[in-house]
C-alpha atoms as a PDB file:
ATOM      1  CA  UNK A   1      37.426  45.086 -21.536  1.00  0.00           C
ATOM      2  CA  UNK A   2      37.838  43.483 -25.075  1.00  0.00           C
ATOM      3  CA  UNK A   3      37.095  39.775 -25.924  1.00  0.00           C
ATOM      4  CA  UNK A   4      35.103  37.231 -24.603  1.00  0.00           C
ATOM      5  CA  UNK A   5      34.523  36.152 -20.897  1.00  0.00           C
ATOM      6  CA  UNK A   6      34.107  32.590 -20.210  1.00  0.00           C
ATOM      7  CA  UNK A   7      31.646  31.373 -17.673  1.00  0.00           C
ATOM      8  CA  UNK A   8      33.715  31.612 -14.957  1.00  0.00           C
ATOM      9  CA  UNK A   9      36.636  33.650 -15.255  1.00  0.00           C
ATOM     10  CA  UNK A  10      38.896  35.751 -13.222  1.00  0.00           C
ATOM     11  CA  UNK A  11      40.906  38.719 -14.581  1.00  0.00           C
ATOM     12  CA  UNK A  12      42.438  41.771 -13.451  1.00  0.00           C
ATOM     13  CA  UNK A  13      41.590  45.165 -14.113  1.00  0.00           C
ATOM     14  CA  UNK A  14      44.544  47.529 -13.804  1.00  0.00           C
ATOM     15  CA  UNK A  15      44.099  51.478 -13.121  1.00  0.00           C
ATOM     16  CA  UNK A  16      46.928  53.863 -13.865  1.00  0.00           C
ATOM     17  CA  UNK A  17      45.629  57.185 -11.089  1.00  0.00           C
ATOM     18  CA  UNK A  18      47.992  60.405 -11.275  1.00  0.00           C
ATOM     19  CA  UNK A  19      49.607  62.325  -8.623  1.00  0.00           C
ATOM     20  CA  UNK A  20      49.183  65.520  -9.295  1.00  0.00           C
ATOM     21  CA  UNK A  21      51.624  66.744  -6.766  1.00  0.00           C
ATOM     22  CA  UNK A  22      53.988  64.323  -7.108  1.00  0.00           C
ATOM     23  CA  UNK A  23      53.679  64.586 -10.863  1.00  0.00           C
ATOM     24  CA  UNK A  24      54.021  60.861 -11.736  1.00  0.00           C
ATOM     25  CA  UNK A  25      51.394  58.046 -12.428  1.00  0.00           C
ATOM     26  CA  UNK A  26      50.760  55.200  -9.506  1.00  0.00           C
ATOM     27  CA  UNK A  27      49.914  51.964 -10.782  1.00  0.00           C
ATOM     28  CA  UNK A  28      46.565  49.902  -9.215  1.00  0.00           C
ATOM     29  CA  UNK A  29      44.981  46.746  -9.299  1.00  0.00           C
ATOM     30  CA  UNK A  30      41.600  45.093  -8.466  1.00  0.00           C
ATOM     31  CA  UNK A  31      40.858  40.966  -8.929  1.00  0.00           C
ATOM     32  CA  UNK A  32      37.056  40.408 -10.368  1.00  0.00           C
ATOM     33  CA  UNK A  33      35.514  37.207 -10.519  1.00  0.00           C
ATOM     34  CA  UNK A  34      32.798  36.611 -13.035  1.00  0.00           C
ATOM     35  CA  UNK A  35      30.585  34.087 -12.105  1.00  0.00           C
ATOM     36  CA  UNK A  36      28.092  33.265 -15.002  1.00  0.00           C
ATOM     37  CA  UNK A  37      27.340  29.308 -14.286  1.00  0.00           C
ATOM     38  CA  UNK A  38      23.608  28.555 -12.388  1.00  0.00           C
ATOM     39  CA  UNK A  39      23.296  26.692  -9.347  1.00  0.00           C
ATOM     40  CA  UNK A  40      22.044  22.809  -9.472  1.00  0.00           C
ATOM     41  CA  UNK A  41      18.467  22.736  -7.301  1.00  0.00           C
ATOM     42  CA  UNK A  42      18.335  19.392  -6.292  1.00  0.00           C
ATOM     43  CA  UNK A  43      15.145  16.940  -4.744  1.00  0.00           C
ATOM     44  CA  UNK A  44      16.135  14.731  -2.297  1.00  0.00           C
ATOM     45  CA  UNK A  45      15.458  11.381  -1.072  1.00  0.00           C
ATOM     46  CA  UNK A  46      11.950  12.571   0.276  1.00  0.00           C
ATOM     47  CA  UNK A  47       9.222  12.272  -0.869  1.00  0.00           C
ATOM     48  CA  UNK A  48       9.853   9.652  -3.907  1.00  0.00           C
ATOM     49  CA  UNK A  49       8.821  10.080  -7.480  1.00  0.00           C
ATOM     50  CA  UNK A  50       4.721   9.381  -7.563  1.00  0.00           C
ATOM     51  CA  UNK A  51       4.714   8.902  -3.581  1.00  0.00           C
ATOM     52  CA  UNK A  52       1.646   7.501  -2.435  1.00  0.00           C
ATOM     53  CA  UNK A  53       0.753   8.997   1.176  1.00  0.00           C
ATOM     54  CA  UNK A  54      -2.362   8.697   3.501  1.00  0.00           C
ATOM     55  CA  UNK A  55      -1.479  11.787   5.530  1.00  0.00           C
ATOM     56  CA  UNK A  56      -2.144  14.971   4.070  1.00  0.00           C
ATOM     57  CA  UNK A  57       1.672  16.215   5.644  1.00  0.00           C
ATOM     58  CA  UNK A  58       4.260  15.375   3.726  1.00  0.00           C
ATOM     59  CA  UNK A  59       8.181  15.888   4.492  1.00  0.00           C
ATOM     60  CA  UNK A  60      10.342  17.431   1.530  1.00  0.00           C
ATOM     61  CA  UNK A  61      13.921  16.775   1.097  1.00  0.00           C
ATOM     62  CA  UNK A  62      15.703  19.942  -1.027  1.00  0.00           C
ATOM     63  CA  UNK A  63      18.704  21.365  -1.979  1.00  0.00           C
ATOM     64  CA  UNK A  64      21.052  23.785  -3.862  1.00  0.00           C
ATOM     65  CA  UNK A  65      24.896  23.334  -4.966  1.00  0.00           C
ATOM     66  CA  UNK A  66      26.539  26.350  -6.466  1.00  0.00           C
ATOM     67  CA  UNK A  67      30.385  26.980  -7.712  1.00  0.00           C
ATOM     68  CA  UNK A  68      30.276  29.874  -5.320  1.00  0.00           C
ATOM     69  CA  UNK A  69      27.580  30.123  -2.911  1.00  0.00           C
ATOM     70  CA  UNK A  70      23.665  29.365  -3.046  1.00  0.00           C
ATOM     71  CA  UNK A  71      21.275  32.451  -1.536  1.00  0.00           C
ATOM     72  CA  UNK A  72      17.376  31.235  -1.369  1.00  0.00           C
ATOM     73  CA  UNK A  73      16.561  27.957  -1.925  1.00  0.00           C
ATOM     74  CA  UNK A  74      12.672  27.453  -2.239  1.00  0.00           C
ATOM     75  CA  UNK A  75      10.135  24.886  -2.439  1.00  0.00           C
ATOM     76  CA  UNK A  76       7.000  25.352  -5.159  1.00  0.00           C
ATOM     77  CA  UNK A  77       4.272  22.846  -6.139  1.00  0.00           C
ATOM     78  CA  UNK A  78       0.556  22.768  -6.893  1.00  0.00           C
ATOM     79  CA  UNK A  79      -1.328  22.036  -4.449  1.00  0.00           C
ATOM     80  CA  UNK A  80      -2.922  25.204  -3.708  1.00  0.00           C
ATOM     81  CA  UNK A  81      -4.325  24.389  -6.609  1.00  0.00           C
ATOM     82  CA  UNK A  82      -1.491  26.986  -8.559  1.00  0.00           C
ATOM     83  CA  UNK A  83       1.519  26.635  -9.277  1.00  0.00           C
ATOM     84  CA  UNK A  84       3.220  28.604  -6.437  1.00  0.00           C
ATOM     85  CA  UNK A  85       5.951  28.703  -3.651  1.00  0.00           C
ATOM     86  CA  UNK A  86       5.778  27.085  -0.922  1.00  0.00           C
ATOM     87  CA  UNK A  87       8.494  27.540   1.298  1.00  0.00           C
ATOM     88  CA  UNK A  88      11.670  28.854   1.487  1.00  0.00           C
ATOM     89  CA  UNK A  89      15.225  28.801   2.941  1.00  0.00           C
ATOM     90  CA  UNK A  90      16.589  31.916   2.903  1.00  0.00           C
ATOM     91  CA  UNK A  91      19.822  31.233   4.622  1.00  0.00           C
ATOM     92  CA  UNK A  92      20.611  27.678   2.502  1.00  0.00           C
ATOM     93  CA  UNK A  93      24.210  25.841   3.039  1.00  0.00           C
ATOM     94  CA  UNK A  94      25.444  24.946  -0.515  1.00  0.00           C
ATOM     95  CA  UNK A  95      25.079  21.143  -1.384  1.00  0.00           C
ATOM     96  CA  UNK A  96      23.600  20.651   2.196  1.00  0.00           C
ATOM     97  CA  UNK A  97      19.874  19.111   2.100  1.00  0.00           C
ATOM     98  CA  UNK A  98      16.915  20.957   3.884  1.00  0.00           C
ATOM     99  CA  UNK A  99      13.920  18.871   4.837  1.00  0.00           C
ATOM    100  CA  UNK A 100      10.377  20.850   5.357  1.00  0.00           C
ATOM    101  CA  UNK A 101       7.049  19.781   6.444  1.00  0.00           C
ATOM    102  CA  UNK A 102       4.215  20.767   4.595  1.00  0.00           C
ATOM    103  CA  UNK A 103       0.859  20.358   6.100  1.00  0.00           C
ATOM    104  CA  UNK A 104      -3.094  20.596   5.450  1.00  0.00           C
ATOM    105  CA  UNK A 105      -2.600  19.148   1.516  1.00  0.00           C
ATOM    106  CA  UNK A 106      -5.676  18.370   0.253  1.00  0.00           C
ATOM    107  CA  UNK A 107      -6.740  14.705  -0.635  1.00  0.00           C
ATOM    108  CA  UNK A 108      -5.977  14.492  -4.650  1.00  0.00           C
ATOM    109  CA  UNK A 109      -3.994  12.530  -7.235  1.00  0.00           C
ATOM    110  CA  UNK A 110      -1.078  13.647  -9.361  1.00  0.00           C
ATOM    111  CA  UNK A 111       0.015  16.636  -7.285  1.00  0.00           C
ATOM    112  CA  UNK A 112       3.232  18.269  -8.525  1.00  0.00           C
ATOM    113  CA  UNK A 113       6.163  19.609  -6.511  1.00  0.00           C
ATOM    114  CA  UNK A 114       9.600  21.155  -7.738  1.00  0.00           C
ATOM    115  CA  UNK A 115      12.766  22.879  -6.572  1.00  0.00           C
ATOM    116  CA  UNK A 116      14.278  26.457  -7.256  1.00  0.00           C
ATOM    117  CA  UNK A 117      17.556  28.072  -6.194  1.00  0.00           C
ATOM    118  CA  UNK A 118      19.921  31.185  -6.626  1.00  0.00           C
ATOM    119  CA  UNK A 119      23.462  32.002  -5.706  1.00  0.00           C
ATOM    120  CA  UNK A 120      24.936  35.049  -4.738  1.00  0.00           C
ATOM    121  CA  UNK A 121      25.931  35.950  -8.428  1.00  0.00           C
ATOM    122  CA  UNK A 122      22.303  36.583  -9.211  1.00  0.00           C
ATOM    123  CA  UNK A 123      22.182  32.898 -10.994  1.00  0.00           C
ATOM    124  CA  UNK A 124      19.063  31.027 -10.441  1.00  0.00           C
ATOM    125  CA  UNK A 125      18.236  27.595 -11.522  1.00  0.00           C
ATOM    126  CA  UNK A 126      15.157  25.141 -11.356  1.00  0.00           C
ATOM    127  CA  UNK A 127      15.090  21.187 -10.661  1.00  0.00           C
ATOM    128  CA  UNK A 128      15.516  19.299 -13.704  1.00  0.00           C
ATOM    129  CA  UNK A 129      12.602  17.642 -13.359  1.00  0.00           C
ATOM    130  CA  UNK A 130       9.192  17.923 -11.125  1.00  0.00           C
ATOM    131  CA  UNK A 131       8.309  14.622  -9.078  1.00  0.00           C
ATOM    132  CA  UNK A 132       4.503  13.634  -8.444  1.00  0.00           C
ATOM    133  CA  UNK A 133       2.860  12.556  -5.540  1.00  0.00           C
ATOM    134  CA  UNK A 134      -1.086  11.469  -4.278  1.00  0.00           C
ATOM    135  CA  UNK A 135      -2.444  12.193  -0.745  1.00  0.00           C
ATOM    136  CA  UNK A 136      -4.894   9.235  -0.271  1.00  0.00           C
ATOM    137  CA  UNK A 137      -7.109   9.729   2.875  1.00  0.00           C
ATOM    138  CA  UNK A 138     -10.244   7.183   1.981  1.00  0.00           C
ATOM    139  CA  UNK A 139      -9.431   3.367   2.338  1.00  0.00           C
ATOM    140  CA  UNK A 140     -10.913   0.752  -0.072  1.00  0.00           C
ATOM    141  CA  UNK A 141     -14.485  -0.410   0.361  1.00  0.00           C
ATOM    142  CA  UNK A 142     -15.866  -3.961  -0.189  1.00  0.00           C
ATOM    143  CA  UNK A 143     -17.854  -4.391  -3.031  1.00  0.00           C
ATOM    144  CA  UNK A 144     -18.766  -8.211  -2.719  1.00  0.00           C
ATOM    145  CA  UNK A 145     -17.816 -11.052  -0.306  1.00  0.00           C
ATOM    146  CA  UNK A 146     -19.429 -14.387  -0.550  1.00  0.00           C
ATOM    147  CA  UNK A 147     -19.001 -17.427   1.119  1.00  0.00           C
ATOM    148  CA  UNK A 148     -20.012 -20.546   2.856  1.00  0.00           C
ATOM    149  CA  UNK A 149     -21.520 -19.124   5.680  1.00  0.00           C
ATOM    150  CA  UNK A 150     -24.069 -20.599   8.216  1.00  0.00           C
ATOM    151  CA  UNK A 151     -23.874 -24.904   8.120  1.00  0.00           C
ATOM    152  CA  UNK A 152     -22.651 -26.461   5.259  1.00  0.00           C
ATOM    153  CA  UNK A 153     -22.327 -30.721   4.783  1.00  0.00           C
ATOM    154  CA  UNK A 154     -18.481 -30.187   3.114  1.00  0.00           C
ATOM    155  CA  UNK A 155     -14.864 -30.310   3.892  1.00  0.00           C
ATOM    156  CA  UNK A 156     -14.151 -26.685   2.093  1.00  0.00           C
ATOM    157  CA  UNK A 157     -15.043 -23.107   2.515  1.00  0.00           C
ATOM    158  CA  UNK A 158     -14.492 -21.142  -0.856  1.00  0.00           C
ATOM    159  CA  UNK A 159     -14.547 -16.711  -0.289  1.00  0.00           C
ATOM    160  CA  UNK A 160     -14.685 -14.378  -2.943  1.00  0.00           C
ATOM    161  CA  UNK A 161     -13.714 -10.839  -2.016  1.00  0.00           C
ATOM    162  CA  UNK A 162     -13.887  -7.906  -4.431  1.00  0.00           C
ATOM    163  CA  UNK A 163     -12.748  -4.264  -3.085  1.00  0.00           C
ATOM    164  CA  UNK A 164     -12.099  -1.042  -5.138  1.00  0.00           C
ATOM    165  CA  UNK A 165      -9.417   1.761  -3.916  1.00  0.00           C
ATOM    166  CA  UNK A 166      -7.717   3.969  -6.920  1.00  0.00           C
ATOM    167  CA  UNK A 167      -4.647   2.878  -5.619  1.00  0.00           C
ATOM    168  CA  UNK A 168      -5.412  -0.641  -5.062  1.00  0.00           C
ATOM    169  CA  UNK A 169      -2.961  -2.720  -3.471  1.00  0.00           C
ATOM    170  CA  UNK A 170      -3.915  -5.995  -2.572  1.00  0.00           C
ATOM    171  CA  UNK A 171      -6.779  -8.430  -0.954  1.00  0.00           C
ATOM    172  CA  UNK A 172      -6.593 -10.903   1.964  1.00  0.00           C
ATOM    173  CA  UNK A 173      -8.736 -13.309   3.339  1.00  0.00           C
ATOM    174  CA  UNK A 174      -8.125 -14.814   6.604  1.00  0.00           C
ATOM    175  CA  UNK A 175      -9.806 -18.394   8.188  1.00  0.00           C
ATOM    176  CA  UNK A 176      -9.717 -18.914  11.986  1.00  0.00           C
ATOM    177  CA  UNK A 177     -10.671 -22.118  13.918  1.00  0.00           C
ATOM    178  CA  UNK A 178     -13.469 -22.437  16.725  1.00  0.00           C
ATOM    179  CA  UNK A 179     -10.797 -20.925  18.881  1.00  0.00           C
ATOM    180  CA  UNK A 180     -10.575 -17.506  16.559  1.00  0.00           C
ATOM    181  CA  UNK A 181      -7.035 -18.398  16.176  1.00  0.00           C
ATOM    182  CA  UNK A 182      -5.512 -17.773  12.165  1.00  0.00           C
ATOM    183  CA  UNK A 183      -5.183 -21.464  10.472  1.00  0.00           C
ATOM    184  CA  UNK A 184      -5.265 -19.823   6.769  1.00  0.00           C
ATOM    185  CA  UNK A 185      -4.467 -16.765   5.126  1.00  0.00           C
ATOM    186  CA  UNK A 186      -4.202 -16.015   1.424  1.00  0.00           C
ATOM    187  CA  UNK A 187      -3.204 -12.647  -0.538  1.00  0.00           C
ATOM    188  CA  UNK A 188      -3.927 -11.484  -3.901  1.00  0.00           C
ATOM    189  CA  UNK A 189      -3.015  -8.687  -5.794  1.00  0.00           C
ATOM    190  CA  UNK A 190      -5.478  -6.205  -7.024  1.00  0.00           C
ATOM    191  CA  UNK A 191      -9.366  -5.633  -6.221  1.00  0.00           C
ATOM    192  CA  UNK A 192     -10.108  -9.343  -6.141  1.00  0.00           C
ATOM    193  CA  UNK A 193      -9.155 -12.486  -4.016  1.00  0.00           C
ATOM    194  CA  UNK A 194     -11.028 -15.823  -4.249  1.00  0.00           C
ATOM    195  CA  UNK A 195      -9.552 -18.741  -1.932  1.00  0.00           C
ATOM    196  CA  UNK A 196     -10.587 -22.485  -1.676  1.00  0.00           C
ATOM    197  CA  UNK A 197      -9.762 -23.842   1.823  1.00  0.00           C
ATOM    198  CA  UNK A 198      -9.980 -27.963   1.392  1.00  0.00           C
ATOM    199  CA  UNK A 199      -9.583 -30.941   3.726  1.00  0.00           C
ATOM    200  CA  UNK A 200     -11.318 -29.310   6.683  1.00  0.00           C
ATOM    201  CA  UNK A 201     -12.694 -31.055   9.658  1.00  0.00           C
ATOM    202  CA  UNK A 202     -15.801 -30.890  10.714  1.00  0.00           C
ATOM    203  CA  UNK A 203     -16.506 -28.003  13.247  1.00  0.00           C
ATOM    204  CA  UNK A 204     -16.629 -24.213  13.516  1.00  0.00           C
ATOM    205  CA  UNK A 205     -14.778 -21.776  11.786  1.00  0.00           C
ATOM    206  CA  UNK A 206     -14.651 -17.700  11.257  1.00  0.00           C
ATOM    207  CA  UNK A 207     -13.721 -16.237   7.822  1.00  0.00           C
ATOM    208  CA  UNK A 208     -12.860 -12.333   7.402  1.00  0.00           C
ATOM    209  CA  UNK A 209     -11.159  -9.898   4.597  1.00  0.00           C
ATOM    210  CA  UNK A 210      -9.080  -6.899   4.527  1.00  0.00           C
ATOM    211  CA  UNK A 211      -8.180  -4.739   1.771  1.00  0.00           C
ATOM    212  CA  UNK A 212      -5.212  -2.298   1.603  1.00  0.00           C
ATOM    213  CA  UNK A 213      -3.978   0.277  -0.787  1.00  0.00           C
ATOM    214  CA  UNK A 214      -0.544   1.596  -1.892  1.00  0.00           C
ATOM    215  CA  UNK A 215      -0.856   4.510   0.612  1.00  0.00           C
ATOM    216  CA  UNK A 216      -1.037   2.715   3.532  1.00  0.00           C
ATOM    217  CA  UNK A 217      -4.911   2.951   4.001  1.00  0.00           C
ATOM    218  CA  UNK A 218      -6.896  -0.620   5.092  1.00  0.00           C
ATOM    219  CA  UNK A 219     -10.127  -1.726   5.662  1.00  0.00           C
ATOM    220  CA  UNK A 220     -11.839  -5.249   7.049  1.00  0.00           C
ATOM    221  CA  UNK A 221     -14.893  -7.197   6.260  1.00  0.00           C
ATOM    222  CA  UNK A 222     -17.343  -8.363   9.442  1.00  0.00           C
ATOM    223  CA  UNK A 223     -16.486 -11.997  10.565  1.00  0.00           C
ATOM    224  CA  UNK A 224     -18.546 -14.497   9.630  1.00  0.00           C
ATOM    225  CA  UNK A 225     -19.303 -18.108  11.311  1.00  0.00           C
ATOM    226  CA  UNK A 226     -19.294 -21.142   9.239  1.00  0.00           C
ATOM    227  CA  UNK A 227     -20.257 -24.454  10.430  1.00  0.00           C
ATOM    228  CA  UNK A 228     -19.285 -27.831   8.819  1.00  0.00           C
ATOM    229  CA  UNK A 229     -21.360 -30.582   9.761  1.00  0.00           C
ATOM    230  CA  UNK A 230     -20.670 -33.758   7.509  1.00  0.00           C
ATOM    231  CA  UNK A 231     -22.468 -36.787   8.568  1.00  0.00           C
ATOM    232  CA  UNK A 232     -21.420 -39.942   7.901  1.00  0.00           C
ATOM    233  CA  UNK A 233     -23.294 -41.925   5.034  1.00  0.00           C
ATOM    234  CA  UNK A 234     -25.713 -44.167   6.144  1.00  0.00           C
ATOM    235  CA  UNK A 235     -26.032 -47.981   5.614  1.00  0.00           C
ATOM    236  CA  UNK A 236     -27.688 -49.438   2.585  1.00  0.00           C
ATOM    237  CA  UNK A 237     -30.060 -52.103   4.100  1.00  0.00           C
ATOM    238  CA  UNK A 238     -32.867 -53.981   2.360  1.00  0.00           C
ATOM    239  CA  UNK A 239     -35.623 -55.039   4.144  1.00  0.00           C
ATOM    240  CA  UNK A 240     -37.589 -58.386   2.472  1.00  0.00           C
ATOM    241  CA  UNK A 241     -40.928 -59.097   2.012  1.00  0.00           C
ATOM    242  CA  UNK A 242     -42.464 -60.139   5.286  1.00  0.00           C
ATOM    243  CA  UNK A 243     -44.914 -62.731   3.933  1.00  0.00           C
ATOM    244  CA  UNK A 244     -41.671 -65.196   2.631  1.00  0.00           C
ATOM    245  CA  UNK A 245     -38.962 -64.050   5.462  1.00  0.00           C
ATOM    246  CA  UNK A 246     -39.226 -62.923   9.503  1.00  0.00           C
ATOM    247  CA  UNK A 247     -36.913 -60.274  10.038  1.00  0.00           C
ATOM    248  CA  UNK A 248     -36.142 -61.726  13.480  1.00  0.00           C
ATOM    249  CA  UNK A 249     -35.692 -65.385  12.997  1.00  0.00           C
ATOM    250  CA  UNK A 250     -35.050 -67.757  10.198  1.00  0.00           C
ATOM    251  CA  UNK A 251     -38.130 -69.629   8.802  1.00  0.00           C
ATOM    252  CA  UNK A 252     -39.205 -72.847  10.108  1.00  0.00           C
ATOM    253  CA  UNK A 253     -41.018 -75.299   8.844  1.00  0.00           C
ATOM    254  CA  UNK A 254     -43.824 -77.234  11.329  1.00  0.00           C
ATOM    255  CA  UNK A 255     -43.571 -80.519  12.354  1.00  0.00           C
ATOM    256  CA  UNK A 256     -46.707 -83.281  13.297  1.00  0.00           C
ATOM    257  CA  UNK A 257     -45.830 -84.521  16.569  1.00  0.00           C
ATOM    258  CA  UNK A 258     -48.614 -87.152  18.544  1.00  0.00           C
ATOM    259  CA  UNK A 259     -50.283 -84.686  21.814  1.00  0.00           C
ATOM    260  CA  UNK A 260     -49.274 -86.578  24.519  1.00  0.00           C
ATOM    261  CA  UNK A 261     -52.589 -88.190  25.715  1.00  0.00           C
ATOM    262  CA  UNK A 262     -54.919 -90.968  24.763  1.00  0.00           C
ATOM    263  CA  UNK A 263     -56.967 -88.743  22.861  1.00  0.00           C
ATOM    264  CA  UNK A 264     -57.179 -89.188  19.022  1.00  0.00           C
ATOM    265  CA  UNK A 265     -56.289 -85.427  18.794  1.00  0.00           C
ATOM    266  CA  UNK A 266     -53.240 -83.750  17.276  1.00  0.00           C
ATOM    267  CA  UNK A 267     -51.760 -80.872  17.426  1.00  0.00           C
ATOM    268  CA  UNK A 268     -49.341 -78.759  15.182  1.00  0.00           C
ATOM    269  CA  UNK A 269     -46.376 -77.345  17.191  1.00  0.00           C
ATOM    270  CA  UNK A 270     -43.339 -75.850  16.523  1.00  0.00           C
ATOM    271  CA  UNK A 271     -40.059 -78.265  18.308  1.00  0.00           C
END
């Protein structure tokens, strides 16, 4: 057949057989479709582009649309540690999404997965693009908490909580009363938190930290107690010299007063 054939084209090819008894020529037709144009693998909603998870199963959303019809439809990442497939579909529905569990995937960051297709024509196709993902299994872990634990003469209690995770998330630090029920709580961002509680009254309280990461894993600090016990200030008193003032009674000054008999003798007394 002369010329050239688009990428999807149908013609006819017509076939002139001869009777031999008959002695005449019998026209025939056939109808040929030429299918040249590659199916569209496609990766679904699941899991996300750099998809943090702390379960080593993930679920994979997949499919393949085709002008005609797909054939295999096949999952392939990395994390075998080759590049490799995975899983396949061998009986796909065109433009209809397969989901797949994959289990066992070892803990490790920047793992790679991708999506490859054929149709019927013998066209085959990969995803335009590969999405990443990290299993996470190990939660943060405190570096450094300090605080003002055991009994303190203030109205505040200042924390500052440092954790690490490679896919840090955020910090929290939580402040209970004497009854363990949650009066403050404040959240950072990142490995660090510090928190100033002010305007406390005096008593008991319990302070405690978690840390979480992006893929779900958490981890908490021990409680600890904190007392404030604030006395009130005490009273500024002088005391004067004991030889000029009597601390119980205001000076007097003695009097000569006759004794009351006929004797010539006197006596000093105080009225």
């Amino acid at each position: 057949m002369a010329g050239n054939l688009s990428a999807f084209d149908v013609w006819v090819c017509e076939v002139q057989p001869y009777d031999i008894e008959a002695g005449v020529a019998k026209n025939s037709s056939s109808l040929t479709v030429l299918d040249k144009i590659a199916p569209v693998p496609i990766p679904g909603a699941n899991p996300v582009n750099d998809f943090n998870s702390s379960s080593p199963t993930i679920s994979f959303d997949l499919s393949c649309s085709d002008n005609v019809a797909p054939q295999y439809l096949e999952l392939w990442g990395n994390w075998t540690g080759i590049w490799a497939k995975s899983k396949q579909n061998a009986s796909a529905t065109n433009a209809t999404t397969w989901t797949i569990n994959v289990s066992l995937i070892m803990e490790a960051q920047g793992l790679i997965w991708g999506v490859w297709c054929n149709d019927t024509s013998g066209n085959s196709n990969w995803s335009s693009v590969n999405r990443t993902f990290n299993i996470d299994l190990t939660g943060p872990y405190f570096v450094d908490i300090t605080t003002s634990s055991g009994t303190n003469q203030q109205t505040w209690i200042e924390a500052n909580v440092t954790a690490f995770d490679i896919n840090r998330d955020s910090v929290t630090i939580f402040l209970y009363n004497s009854s363990r029920e949650l009066i403050f709580k404040d959240i950072g961002s990142g490995n660090n938190n510090e928190a100033n509680f002010t305007s406390l009254p005096h008593g008991f309280y319990f302070l405690n930290a978690t840390a979480n990461d992006t893929a779900g894993n958490i981890n908490a600090t021990d409680t600890i107690p904190i007392e404030l016990n604030f006395a009130p200030s005490k009273p500024n008193i002088t005391v004067p010299d004991n030889s000029t003032y009597s601390p119980f009674c205001p000076q007097q000054t003695p009097k000569t007063i006759p004794y009351p008999t006929t004797s010539a003798f006197f006596g000093l007394i105080f009225p």
